[in-house]
N, C-alpha and C. Protein backbone atom coordinates (compact mmCIF):
# COMPACT_ATOMS: atom_id res chain seq x y z
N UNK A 1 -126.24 -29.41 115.35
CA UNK A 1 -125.22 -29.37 114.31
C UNK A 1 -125.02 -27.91 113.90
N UNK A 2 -123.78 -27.59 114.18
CA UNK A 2 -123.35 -26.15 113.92
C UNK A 2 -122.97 -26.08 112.68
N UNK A 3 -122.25 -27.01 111.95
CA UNK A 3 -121.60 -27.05 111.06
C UNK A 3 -122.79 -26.48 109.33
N UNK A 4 -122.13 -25.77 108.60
CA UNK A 4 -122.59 -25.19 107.47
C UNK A 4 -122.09 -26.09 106.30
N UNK A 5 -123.54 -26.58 105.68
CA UNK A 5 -123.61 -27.77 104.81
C UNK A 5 -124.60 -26.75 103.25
N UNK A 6 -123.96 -27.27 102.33
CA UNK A 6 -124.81 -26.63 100.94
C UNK A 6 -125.83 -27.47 100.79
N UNK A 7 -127.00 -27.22 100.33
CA UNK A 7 -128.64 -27.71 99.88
C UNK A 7 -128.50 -27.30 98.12
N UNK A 8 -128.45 -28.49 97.89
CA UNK A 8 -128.70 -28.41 96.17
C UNK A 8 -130.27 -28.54 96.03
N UNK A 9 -130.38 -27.57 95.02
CA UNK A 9 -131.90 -27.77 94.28
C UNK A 9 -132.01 -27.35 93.08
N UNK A 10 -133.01 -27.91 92.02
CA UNK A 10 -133.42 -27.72 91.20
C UNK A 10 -134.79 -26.39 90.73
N UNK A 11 -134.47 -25.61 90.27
CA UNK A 11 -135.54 -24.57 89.99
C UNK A 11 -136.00 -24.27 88.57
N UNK A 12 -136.60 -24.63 88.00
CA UNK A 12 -136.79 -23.68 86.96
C UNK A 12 -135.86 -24.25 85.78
N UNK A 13 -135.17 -25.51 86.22
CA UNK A 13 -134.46 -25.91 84.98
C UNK A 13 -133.04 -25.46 85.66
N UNK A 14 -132.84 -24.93 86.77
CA UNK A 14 -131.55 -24.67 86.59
C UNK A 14 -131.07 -25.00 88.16
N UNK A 15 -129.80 -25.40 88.74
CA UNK A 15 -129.23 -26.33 89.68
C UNK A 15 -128.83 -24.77 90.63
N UNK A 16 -129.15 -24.92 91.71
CA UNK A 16 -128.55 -23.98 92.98
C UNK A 16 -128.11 -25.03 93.75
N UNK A 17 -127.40 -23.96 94.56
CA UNK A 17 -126.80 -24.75 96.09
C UNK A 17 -126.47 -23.67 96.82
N UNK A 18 -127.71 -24.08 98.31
CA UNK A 18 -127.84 -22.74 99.12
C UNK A 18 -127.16 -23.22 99.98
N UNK A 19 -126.68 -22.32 101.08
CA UNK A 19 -125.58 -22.43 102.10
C UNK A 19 -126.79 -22.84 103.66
N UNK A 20 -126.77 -23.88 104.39
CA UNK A 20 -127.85 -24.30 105.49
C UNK A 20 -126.91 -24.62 106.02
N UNK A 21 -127.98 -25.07 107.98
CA UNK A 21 -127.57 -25.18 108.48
C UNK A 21 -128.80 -25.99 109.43
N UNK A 22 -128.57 -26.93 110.59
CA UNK A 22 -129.64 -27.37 111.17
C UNK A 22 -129.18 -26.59 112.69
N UNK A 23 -130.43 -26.10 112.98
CA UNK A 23 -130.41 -25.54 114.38
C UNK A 23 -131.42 -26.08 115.76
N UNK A 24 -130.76 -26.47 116.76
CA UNK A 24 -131.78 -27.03 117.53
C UNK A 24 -132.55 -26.51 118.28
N UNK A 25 -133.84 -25.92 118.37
CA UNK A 25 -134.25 -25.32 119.30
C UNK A 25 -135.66 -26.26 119.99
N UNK A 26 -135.14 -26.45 121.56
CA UNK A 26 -135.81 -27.35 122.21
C UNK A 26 -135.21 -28.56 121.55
N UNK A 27 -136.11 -29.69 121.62
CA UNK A 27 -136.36 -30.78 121.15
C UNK A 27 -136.64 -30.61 119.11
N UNK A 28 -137.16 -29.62 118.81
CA UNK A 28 -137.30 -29.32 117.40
C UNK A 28 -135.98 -29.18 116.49
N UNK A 29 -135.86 -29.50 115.62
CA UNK A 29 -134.86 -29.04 114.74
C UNK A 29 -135.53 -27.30 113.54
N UNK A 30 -134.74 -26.55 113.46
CA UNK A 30 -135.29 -25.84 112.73
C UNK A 30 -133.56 -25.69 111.63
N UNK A 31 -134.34 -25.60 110.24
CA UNK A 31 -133.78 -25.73 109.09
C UNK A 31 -133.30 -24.04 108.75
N UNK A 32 -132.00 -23.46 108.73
CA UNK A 32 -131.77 -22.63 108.26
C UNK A 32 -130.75 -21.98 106.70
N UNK A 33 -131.84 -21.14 106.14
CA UNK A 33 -131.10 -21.78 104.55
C UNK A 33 -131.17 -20.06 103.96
N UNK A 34 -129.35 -20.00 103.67
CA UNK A 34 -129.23 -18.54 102.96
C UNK A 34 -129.90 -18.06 101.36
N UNK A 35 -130.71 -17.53 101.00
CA UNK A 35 -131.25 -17.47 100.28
C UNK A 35 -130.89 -16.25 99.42
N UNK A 36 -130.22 -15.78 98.52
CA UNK A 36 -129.48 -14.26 98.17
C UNK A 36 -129.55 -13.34 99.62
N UNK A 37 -128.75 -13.18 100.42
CA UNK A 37 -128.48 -12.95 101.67
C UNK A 37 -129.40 -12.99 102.64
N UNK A 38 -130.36 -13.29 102.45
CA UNK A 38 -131.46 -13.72 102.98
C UNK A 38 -131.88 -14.80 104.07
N UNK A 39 -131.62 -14.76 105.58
CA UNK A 39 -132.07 -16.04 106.02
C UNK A 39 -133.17 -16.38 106.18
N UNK A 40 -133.82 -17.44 105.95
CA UNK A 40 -135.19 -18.37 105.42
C UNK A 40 -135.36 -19.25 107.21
N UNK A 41 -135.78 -19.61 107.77
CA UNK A 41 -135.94 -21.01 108.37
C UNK A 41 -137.01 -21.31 108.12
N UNK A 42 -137.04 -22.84 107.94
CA UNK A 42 -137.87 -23.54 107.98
C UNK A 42 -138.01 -24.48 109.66
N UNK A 43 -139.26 -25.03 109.51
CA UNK A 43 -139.67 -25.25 110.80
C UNK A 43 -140.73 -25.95 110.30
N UNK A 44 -140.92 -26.99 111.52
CA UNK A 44 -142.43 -27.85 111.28
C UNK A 44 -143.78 -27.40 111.79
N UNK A 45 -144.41 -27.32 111.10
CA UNK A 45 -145.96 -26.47 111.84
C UNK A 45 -146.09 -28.07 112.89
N UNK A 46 -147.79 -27.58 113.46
CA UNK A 46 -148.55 -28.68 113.92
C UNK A 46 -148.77 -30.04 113.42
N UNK A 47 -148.93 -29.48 112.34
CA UNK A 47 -149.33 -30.94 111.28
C UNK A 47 -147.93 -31.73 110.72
N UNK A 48 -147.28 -31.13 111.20
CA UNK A 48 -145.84 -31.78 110.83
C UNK A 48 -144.77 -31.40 109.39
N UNK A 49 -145.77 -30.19 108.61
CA UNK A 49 -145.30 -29.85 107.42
C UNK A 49 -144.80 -28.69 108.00
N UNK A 50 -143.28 -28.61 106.86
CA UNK A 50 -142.31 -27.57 107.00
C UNK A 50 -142.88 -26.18 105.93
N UNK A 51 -142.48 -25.22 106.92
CA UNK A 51 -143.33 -23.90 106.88
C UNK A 51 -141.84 -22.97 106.96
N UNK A 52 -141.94 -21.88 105.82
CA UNK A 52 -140.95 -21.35 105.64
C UNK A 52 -140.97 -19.91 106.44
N UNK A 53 -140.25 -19.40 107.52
CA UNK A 53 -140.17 -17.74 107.91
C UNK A 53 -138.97 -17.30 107.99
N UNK A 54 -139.71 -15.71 107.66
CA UNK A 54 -138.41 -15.02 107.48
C UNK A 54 -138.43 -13.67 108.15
N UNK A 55 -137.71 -13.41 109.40
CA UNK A 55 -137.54 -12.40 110.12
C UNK A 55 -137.21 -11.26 109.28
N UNK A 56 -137.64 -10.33 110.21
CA UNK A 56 -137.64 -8.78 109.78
C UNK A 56 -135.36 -8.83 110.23
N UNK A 57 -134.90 -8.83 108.94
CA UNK A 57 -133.53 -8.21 108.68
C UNK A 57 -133.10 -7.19 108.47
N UNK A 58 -132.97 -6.17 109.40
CA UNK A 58 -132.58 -5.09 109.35
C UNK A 58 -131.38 -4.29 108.49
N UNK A 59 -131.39 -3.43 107.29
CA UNK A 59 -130.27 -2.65 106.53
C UNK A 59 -130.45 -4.12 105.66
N UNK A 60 -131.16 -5.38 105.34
CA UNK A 60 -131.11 -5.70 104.29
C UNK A 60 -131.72 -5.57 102.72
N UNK A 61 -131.80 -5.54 101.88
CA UNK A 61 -132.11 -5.02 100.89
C UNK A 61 -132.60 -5.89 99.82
N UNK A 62 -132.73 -7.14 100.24
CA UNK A 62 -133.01 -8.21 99.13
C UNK A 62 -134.16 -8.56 99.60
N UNK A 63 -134.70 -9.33 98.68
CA UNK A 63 -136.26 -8.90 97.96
C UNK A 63 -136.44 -10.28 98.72
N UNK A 64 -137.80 -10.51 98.92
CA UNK A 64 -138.16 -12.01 99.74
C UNK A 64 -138.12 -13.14 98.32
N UNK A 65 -137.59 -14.36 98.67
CA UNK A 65 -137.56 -15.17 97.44
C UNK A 65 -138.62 -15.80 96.69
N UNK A 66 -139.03 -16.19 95.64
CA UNK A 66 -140.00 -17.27 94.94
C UNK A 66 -140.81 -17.59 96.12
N UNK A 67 -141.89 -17.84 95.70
CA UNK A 67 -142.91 -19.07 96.32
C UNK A 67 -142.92 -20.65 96.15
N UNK A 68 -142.28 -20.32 94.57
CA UNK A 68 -142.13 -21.63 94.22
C UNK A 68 -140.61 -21.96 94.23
N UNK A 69 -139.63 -21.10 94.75
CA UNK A 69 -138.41 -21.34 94.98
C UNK A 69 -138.13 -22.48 96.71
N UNK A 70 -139.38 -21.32 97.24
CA UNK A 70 -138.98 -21.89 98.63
C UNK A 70 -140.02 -23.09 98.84
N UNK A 71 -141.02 -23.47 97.85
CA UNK A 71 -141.32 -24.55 97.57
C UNK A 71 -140.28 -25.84 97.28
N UNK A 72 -139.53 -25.37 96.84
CA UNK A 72 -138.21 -26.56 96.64
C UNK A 72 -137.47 -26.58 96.98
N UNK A 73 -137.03 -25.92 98.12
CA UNK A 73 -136.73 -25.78 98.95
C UNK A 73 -137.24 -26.59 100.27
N UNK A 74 -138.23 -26.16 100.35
CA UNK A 74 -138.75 -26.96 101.38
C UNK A 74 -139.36 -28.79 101.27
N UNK A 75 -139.32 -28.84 99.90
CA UNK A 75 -139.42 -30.19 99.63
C UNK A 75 -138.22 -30.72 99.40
N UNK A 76 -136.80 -30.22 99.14
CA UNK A 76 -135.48 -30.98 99.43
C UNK A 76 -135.52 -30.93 100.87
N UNK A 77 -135.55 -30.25 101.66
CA UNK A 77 -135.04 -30.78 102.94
C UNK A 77 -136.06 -31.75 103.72
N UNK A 78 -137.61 -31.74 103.37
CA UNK A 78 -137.90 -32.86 103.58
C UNK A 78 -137.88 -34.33 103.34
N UNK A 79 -137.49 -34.43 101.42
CA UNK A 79 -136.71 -35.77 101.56
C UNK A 79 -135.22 -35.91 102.15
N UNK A 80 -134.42 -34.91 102.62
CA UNK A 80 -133.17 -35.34 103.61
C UNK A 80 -133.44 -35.72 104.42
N UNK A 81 -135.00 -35.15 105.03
CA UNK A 81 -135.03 -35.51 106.48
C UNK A 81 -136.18 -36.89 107.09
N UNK A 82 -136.50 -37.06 106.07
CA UNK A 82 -137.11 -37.89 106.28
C UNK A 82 -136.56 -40.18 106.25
């Protein structure tokens, strides 16, 4: 799925909606989610829990996000996907 879909979440008391996308690599799906210009993917480790990385982005300037941002993050897209 190429197509660019918004991820609503709750943080802190207050409602976002990040710009994602599902990408297939192999047989895996990997979860990609704009984060203040920031791309995030998520991906399933071994154990089957989604694990958040974030490539070295070159000339970007924004700061890596929450822990507990991409915590909820990563727990909305596991109840979508599940």
């Amino acid at each position: 799925m190429d197509a660019e879909l918004m991820l609503p979440v709750e943080y802190k008391g207050k409602e976002y909606e990040f710009p994602f996308k599902v990408v297939l690599q192999g047989y895996a799906p990997r979860y990609v989610v704009l984060v203040d210009e920031l791309e995030v993917i998520f991906e399933r480790d071994d154990q089957g829990e989604l694990r958040a990385i974030v490539y070295n982005q070159e000339g970007l300037t924004a700061s890596l996000p929450a822990h507990g941002l991409l915590e909820v993050i990563s727990a909305t897209i596991q109840q979508l996907t599940s």
